[in-house]
Protein backbone atom coordinates (compact mmCIF):
# COMPACT_ATOMS: atom_id res chain seq x y z
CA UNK A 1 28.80 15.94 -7.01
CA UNK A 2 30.62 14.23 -9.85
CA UNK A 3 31.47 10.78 -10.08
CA UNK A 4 34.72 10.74 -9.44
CA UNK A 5 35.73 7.37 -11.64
CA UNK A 6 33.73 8.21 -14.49
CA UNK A 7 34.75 10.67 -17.62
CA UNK A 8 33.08 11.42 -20.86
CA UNK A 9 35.33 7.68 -22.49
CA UNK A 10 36.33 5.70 -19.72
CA UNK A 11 35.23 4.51 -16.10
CA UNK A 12 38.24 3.80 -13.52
CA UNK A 13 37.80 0.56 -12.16
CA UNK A 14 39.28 -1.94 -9.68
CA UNK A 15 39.76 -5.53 -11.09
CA UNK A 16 40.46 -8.92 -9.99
CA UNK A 17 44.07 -10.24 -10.46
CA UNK A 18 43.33 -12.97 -13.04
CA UNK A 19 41.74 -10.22 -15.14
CA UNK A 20 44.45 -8.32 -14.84
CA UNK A 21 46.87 -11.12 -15.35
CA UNK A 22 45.22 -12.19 -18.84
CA UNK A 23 45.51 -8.51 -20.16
CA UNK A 24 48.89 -7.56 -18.57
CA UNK A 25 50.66 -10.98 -20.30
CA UNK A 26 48.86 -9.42 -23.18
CA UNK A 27 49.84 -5.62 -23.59
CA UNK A 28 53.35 -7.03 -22.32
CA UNK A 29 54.41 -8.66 -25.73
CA UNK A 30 53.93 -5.08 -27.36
CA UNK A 31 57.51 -3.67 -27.18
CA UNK A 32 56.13 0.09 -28.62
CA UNK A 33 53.74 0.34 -25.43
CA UNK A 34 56.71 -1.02 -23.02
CA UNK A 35 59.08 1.42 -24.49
CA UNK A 36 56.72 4.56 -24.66
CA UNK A 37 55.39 3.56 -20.18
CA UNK A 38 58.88 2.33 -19.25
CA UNK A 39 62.48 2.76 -19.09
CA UNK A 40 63.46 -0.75 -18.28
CA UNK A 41 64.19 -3.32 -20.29
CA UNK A 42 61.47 -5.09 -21.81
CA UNK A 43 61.00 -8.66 -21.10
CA UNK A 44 57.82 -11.45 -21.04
CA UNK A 45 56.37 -12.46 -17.52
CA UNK A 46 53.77 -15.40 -17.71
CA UNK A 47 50.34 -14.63 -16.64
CA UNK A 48 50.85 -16.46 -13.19
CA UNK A 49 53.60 -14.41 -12.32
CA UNK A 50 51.83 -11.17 -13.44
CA UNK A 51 49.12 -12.78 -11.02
CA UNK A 52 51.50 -12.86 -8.23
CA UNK A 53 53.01 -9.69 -8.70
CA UNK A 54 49.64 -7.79 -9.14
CA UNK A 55 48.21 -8.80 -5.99
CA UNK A 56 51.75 -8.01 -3.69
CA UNK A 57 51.79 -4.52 -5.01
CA UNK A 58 48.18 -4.36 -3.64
CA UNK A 59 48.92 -5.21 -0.47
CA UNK A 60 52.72 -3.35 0.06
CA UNK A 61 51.83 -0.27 -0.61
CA UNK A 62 49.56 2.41 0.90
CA UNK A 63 50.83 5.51 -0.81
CA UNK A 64 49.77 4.17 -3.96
CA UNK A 65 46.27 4.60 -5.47
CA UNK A 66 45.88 2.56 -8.58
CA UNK A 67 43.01 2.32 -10.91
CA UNK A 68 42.58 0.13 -14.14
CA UNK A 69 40.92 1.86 -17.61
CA UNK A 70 37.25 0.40 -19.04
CA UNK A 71 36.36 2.31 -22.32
CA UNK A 72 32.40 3.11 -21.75
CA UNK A 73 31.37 2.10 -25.26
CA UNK A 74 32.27 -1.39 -25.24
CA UNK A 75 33.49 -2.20 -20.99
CA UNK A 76 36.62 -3.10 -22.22
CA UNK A 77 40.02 -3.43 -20.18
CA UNK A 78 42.32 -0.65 -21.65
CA UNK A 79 45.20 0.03 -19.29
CA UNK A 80 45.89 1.41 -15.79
CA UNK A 81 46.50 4.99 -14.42
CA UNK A 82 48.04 5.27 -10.70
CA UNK A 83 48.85 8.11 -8.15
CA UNK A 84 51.82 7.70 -5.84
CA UNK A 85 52.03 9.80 -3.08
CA UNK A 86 56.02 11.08 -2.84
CA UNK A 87 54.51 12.95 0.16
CA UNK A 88 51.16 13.58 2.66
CA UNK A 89 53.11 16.65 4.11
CA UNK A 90 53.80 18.70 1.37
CA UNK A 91 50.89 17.02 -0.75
CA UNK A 92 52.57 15.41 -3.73
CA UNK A 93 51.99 12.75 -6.11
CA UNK A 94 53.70 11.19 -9.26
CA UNK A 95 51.03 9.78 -11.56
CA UNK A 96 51.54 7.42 -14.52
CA UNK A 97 49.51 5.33 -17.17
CA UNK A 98 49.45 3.40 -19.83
CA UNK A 99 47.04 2.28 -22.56
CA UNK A 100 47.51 -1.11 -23.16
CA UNK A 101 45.22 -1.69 -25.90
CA UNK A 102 46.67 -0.04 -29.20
CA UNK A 103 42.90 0.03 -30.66
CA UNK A 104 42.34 3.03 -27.68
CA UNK A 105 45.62 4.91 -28.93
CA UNK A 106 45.26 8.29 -30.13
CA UNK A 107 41.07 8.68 -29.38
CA UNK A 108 40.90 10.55 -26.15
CA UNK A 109 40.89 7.42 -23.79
CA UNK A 110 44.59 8.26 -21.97
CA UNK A 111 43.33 11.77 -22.02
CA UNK A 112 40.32 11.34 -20.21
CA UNK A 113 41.83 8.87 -17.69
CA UNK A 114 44.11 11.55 -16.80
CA UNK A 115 41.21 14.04 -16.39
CA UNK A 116 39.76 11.41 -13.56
CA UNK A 117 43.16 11.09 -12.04
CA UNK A 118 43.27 14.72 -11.41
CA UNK A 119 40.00 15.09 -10.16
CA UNK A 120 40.40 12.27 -7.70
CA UNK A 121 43.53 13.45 -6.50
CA UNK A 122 42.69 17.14 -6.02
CA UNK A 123 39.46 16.73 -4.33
CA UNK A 124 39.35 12.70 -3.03
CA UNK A 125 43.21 12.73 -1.79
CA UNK A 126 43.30 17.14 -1.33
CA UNK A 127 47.05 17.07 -2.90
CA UNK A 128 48.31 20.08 -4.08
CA UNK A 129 50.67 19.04 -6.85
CA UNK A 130 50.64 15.93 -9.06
CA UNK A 131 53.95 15.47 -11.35
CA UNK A 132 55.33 12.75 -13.99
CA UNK A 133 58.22 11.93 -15.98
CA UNK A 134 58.00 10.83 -19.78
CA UNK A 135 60.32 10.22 -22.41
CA UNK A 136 61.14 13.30 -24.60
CA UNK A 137 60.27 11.05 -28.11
CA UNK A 138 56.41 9.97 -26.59
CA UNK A 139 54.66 13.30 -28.51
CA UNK A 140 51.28 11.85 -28.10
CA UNK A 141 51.91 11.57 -24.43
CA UNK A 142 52.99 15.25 -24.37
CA UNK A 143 50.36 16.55 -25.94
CA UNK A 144 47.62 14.78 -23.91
CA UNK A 145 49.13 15.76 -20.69
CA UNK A 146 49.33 19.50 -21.98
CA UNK A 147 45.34 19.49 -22.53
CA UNK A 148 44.84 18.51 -19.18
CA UNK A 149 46.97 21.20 -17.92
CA UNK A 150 50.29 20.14 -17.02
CA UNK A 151 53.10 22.55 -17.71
CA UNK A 152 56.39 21.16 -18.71
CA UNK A 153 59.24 21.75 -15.56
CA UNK A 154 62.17 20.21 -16.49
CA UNK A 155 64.73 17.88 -18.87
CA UNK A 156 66.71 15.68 -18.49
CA UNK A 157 69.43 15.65 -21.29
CA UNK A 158 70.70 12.36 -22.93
CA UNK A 159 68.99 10.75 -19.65
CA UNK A 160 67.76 7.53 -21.35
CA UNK A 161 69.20 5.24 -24.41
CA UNK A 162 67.34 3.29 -26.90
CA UNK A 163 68.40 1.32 -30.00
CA UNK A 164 72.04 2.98 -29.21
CA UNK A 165 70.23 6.47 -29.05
CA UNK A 166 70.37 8.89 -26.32
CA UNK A 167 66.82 10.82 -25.67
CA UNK A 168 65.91 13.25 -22.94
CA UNK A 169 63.50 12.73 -19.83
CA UNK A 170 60.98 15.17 -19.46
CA UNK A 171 59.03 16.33 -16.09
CA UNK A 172 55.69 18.01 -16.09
CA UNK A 173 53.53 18.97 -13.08
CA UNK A 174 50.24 20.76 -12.46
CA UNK A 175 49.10 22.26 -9.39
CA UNK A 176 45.62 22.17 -7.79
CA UNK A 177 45.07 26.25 -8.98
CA UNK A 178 45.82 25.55 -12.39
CA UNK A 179 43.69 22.25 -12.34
CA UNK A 180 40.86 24.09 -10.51
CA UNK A 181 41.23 27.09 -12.89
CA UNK A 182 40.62 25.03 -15.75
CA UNK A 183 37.57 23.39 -14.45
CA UNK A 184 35.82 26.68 -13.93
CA UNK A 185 36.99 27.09 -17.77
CA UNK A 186 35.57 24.35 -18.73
CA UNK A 187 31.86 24.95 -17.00
């Protein structure tokens, strides 16, 4: 059997909140990674309220299966990847992540955190469907969900606005046949 929370770059992990906290405050003052993971507005929490708010989404909500990112090489704290289940019954998730740390940008990291999402949630949680939302300018994003086989589903026209700009949401999904179709590919 393979480990489920370790890939080829990165290890999921679970972390303590004053970890989390100290990185979090961090990644938080860089507007381009707010603005590529999030729609809302970006603003500056202090680490003890990151603190606060880290450990009362652990505890409100069971639908949600969040992991932090350490990079193998060095056991550095990278970013986060989650699974929400939308629902048990029909065996659907929404997954998101973020790399924090702009030094892991564009080397594989995001992609292979993704590949250990998948796996977890297809065999760990037996779903049948993960899907996620991005913002139509985030290429890099695009291109790393593509390699690890999700299929673009949808768009959302002149959804968003940045800088006085209108850009389009996008929604891509893969289903546990593609996912497991690709892993016999890949053997």
């Amino acid at each position: 059997m393979k480990d489920l929370y370790r890939g080829t770059l990165v290890r999921l992990t679970d972390e303590a909140p004053e970890a989390l906290a100290k990185s979090l405050s961090k990644w938080n003052q860089d507007t381009e990674q707010r603005r590529l993971a999030d729609d809302s507005p970006a603003q500056l929490w202090s680490e003890k309220k990151l603190k606060e708010y880290v450990e009362k989404r652990a505890e409100n909500n069971p639908q949600s299966f969040r992991f932090w990112i350490r990079a193998l090489a060095d056991d550095a704290l990278i970013g986060g990847v989650s699974l929400w289940v939308a629902s048990w019954t029909h065996a659907e998730a929404w997954m998101g992540i973020f790399i924090g740390d702009r030094a892991y940008w564009g080397r594989g990291y995001g992609t292979d955190a993704v590949r250990l999402i998948l796996q977890y949630g297809f065999l760990e949680l037996n779903l049948r469907r993960v899907s996620l939302g991005l913002h139509a300018y985030n290429e890099r994003a695009r291109k790393s969900y593509e390699k690890c086989g999700f299929v673009m589903e949808g768009r959302m026209r002149g959804e968003g606005l940045r800088d006085g700009v209108h850009y389009d949401s996008l929604w891509m999904g893969i289903l546990r046949e593609e996912w497991l179709a690709q892993q016999g590919a890949r053997l």
